[in-house]
ModelCIF file with pLDDT and N, C-alpha, C, O atoms, coordinates in Angstrom:
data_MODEL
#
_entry.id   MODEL 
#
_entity.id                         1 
_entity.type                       polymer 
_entity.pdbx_number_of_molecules   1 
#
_entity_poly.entity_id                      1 
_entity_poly.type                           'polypeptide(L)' 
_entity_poly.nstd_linkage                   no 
_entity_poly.nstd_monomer                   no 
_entity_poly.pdbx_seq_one_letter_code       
;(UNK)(UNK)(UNK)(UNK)(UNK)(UNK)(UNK)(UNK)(UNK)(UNK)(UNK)(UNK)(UNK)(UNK)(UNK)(UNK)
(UNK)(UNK)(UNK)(UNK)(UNK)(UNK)(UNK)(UNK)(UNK)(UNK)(UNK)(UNK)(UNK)(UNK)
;
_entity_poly.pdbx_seq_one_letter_code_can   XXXXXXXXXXXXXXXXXXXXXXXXXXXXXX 
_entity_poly.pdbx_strand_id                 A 
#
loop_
_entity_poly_seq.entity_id 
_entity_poly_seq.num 
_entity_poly_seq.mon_id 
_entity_poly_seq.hetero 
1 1  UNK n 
1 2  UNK n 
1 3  UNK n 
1 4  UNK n 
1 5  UNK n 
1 6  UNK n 
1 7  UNK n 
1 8  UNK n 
1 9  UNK n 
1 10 UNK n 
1 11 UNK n 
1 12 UNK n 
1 13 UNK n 
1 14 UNK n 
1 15 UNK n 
1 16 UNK n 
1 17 UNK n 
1 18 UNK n 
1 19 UNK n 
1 20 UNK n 
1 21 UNK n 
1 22 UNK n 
1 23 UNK n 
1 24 UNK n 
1 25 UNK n 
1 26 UNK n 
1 27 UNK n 
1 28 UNK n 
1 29 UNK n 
1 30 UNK n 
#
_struct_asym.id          A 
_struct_asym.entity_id   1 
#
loop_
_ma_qa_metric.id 
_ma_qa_metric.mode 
_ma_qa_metric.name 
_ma_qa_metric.software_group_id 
_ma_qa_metric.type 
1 global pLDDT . pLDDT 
2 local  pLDDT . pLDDT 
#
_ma_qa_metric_global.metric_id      1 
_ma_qa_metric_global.metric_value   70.97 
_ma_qa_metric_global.model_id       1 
_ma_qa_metric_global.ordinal_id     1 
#
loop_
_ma_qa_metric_local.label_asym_id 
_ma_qa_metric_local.label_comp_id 
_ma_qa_metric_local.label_seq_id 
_ma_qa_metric_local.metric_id 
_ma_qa_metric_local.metric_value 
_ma_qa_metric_local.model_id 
_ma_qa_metric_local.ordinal_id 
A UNK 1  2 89.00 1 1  
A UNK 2  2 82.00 1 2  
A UNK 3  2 78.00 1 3  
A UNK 4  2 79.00 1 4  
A UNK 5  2 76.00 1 5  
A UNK 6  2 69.00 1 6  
A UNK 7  2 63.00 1 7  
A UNK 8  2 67.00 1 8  
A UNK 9  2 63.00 1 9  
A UNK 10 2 61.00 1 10 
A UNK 11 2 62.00 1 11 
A UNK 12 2 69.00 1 12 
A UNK 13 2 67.00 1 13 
A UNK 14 2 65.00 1 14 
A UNK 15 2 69.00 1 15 
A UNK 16 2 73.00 1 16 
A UNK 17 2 69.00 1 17 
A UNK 18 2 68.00 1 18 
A UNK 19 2 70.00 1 19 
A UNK 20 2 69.00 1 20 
A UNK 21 2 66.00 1 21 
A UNK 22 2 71.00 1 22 
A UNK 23 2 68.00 1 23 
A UNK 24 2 68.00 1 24 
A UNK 25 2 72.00 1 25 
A UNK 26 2 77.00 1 26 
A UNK 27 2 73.00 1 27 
A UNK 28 2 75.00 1 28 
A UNK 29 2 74.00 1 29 
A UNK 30 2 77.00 1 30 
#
loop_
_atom_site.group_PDB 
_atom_site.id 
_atom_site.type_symbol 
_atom_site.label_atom_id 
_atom_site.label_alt_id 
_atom_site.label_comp_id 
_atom_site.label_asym_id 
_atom_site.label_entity_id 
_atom_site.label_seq_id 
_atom_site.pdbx_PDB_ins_code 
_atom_site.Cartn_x 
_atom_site.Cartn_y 
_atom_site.Cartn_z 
_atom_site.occupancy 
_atom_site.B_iso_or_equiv 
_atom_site.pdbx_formal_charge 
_atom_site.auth_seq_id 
_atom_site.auth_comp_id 
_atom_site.auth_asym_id 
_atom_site.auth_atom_id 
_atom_site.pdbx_PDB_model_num 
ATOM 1   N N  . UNK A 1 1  ? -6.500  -74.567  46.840 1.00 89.00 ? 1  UNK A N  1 
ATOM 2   C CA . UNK A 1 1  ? -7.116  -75.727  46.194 1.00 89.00 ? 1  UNK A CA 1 
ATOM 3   C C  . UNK A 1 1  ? -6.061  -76.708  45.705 1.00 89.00 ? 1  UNK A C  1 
ATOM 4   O O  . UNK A 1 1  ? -6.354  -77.893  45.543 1.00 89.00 ? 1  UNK A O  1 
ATOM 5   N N  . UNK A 1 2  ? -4.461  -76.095  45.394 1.00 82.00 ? 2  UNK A N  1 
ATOM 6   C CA . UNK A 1 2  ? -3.912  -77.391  44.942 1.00 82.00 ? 2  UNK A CA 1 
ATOM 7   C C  . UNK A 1 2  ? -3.531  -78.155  46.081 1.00 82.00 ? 2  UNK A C  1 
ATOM 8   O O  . UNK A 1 2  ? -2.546  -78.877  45.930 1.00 82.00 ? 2  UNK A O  1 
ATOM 9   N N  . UNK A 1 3  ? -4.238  -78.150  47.462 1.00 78.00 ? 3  UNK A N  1 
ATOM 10  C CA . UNK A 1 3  ? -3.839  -79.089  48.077 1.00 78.00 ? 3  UNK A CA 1 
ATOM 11  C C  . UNK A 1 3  ? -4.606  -80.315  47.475 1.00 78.00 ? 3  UNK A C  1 
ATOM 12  O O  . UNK A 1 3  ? -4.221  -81.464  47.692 1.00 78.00 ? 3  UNK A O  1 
ATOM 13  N N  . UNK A 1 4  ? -5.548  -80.071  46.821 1.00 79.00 ? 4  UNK A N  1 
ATOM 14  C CA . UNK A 1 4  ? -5.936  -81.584  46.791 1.00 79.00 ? 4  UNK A CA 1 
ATOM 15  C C  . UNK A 1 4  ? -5.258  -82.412  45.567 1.00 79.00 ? 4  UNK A C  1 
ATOM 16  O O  . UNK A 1 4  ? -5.486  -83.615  45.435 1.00 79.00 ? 4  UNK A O  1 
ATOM 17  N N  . UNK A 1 5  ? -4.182  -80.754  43.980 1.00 76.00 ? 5  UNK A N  1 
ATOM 18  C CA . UNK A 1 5  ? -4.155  -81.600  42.919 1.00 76.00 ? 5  UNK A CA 1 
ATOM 19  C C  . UNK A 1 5  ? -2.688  -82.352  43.265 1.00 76.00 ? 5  UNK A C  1 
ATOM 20  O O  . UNK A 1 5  ? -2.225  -83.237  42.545 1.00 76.00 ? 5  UNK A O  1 
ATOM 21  N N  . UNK A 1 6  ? -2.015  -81.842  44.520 1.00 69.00 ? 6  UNK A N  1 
ATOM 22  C CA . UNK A 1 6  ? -0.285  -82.157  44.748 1.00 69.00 ? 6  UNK A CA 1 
ATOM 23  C C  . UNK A 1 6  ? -0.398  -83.431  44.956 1.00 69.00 ? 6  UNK A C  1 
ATOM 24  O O  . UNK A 1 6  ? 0.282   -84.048  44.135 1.00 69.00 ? 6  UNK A O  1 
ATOM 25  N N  . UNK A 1 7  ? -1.100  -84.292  45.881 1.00 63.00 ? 7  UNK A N  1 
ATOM 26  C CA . UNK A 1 7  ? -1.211  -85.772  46.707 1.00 63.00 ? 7  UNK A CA 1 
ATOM 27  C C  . UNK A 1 7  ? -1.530  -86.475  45.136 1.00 63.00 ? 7  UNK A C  1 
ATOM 28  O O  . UNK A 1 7  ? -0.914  -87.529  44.979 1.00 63.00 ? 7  UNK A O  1 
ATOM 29  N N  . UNK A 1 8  ? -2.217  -86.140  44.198 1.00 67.00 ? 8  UNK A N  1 
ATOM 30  C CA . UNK A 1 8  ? -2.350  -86.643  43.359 1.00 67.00 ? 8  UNK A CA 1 
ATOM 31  C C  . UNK A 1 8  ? -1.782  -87.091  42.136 1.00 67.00 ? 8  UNK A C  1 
ATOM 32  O O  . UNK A 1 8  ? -1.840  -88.131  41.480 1.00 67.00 ? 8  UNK A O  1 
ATOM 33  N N  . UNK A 1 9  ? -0.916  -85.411  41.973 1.00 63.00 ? 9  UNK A N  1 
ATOM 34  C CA . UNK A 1 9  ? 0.009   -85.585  41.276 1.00 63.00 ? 9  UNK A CA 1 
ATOM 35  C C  . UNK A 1 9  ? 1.103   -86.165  41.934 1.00 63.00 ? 9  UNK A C  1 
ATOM 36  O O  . UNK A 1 9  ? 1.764   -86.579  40.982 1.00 63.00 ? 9  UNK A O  1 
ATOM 37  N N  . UNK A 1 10 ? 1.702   -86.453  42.929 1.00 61.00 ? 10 UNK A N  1 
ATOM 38  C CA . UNK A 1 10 ? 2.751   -87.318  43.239 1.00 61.00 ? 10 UNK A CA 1 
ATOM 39  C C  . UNK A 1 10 ? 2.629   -88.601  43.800 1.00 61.00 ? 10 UNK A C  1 
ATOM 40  O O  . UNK A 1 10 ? 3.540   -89.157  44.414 1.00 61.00 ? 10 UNK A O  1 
ATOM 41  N N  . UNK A 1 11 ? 1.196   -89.213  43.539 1.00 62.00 ? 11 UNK A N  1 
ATOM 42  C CA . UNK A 1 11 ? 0.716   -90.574  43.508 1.00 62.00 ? 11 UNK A CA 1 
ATOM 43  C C  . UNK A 1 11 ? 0.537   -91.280  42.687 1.00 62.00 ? 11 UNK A C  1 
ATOM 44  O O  . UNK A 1 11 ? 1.032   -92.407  42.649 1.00 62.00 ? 11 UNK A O  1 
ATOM 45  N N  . UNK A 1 12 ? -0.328  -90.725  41.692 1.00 69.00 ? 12 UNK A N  1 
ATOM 46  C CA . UNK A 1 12 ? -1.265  -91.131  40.812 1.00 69.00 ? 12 UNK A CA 1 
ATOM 47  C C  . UNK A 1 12 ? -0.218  -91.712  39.478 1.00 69.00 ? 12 UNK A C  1 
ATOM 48  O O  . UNK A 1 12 ? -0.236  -92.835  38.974 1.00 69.00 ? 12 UNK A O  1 
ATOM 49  N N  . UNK A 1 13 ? 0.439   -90.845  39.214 1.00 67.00 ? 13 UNK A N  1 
ATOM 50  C CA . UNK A 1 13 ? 1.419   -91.612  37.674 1.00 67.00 ? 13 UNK A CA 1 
ATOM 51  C C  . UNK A 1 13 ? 1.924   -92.905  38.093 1.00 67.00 ? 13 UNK A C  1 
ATOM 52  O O  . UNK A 1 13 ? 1.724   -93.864  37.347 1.00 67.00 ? 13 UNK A O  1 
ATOM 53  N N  . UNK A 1 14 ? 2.734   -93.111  39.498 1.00 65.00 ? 14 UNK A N  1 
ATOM 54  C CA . UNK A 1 14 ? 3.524   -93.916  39.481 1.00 65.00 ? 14 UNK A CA 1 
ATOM 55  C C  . UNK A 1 14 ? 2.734   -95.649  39.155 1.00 65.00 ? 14 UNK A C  1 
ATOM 56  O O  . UNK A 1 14 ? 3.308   -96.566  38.568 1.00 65.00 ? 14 UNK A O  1 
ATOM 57  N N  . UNK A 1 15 ? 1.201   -95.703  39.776 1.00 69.00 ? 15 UNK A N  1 
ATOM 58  C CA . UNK A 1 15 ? 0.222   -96.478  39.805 1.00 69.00 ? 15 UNK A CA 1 
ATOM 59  C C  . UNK A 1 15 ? -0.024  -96.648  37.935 1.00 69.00 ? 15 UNK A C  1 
ATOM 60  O O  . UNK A 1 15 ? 0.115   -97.627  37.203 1.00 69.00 ? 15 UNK A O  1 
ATOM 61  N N  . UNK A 1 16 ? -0.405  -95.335  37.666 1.00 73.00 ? 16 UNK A N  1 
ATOM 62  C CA . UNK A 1 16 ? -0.535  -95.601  36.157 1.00 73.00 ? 16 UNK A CA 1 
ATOM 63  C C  . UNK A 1 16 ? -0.118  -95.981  35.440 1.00 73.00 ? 16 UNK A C  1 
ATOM 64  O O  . UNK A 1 16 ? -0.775  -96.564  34.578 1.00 73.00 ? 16 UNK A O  1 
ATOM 65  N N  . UNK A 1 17 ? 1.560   -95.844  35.365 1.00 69.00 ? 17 UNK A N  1 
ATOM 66  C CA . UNK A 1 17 ? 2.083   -96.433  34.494 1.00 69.00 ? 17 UNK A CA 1 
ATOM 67  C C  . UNK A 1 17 ? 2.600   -97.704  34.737 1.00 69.00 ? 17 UNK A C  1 
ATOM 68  O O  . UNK A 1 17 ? 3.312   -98.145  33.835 1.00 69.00 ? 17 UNK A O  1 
ATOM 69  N N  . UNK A 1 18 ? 2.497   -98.141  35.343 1.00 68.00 ? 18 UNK A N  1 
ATOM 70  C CA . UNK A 1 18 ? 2.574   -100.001 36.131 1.00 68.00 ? 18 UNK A CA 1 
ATOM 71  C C  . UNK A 1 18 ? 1.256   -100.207 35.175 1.00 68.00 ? 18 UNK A C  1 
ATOM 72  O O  . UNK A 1 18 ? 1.621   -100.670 34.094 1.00 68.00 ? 18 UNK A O  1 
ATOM 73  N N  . UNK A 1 19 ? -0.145  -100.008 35.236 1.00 70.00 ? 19 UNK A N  1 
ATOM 74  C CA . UNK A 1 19 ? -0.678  -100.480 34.306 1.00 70.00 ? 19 UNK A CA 1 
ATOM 75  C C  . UNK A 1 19 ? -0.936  -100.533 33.117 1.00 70.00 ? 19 UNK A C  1 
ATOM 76  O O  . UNK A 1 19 ? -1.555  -101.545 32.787 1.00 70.00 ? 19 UNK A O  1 
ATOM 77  N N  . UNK A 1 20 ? -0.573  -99.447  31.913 1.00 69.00 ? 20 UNK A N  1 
ATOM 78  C CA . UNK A 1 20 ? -0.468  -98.954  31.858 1.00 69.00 ? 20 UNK A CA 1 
ATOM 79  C C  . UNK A 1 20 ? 0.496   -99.870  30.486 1.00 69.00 ? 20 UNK A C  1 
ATOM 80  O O  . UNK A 1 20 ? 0.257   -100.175 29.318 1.00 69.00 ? 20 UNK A O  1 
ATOM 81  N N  . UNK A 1 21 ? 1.615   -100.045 31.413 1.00 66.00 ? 21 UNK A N  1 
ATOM 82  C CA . UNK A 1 21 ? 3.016   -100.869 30.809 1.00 66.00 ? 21 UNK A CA 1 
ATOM 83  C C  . UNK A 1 21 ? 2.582   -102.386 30.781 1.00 66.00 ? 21 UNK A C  1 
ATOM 84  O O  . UNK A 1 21 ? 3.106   -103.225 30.048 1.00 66.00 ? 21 UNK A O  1 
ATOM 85  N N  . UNK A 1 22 ? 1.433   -102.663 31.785 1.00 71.00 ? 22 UNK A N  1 
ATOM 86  C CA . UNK A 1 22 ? 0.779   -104.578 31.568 1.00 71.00 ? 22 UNK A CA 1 
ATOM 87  C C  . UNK A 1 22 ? -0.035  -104.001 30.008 1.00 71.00 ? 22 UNK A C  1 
ATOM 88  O O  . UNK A 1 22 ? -0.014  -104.548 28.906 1.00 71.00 ? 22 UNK A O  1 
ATOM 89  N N  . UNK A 1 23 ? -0.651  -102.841 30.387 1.00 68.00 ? 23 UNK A N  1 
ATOM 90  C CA . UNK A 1 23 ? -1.656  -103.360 28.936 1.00 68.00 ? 23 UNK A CA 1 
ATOM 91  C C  . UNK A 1 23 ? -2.769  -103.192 29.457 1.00 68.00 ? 23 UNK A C  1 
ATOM 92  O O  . UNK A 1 23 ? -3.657  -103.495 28.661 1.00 68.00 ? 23 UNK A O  1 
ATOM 93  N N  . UNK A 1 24 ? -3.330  -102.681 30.905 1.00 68.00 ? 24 UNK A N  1 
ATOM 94  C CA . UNK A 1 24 ? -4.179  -102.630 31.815 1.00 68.00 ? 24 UNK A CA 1 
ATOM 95  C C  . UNK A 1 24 ? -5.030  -101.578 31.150 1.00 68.00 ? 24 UNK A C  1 
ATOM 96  O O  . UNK A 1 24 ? -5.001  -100.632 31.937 1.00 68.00 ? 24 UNK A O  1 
ATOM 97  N N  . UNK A 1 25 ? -5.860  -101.209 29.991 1.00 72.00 ? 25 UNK A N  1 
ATOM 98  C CA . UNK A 1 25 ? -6.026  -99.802  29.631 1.00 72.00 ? 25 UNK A CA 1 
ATOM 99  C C  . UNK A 1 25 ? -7.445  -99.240  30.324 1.00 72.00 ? 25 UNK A C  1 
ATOM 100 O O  . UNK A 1 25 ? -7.940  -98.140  30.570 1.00 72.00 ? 25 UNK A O  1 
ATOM 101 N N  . UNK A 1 26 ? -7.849  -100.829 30.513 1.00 77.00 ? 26 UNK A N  1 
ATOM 102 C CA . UNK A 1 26 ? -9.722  -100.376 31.400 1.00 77.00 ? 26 UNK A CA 1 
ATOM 103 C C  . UNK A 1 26 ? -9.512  -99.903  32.833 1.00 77.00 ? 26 UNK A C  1 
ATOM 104 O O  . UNK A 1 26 ? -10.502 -99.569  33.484 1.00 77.00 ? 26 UNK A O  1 
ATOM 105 N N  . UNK A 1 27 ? -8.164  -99.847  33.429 1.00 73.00 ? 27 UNK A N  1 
ATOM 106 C CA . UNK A 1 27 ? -7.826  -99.749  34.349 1.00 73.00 ? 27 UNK A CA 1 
ATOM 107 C C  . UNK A 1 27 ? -7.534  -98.306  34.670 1.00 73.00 ? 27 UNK A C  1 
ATOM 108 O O  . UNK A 1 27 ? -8.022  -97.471  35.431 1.00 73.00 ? 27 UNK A O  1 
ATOM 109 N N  . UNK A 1 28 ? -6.849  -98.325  34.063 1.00 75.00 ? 28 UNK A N  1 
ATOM 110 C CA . UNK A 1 28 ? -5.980  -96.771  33.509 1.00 75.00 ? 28 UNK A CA 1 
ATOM 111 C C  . UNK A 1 28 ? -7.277  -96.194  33.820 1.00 75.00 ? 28 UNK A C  1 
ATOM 112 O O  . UNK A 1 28 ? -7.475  -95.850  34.986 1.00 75.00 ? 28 UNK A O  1 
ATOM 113 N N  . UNK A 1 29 ? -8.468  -95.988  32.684 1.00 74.00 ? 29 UNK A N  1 
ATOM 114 C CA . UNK A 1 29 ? -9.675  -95.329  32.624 1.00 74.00 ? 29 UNK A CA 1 
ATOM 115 C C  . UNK A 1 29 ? -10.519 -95.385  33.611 1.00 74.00 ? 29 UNK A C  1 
ATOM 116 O O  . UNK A 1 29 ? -11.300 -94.433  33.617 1.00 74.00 ? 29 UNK A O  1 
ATOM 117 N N  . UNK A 1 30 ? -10.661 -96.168  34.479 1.00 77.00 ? 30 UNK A N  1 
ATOM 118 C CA . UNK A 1 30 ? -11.227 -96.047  35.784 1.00 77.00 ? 30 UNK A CA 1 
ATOM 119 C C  . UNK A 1 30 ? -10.653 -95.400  36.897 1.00 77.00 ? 30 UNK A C  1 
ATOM 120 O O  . UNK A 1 30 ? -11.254 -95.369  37.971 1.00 77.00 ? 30 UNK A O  1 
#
């Protein structure tokens, strides 16, 4: 099953914190 949490975990932060760092927080939460 962690094939599906790995792609995520080595995608997902880098996106997040770009918004994250604007101030984007409704973003973040979606």
């Amino acid at each position: 099953i962690t094939v599906f949490i790995s792609p995520i975990g080595t995608v997902l932060p880098i996106t997040l914190y770009r918004y994250y760092d604007c101030g984007d927080i409704k973003s973040v939460e979606k």
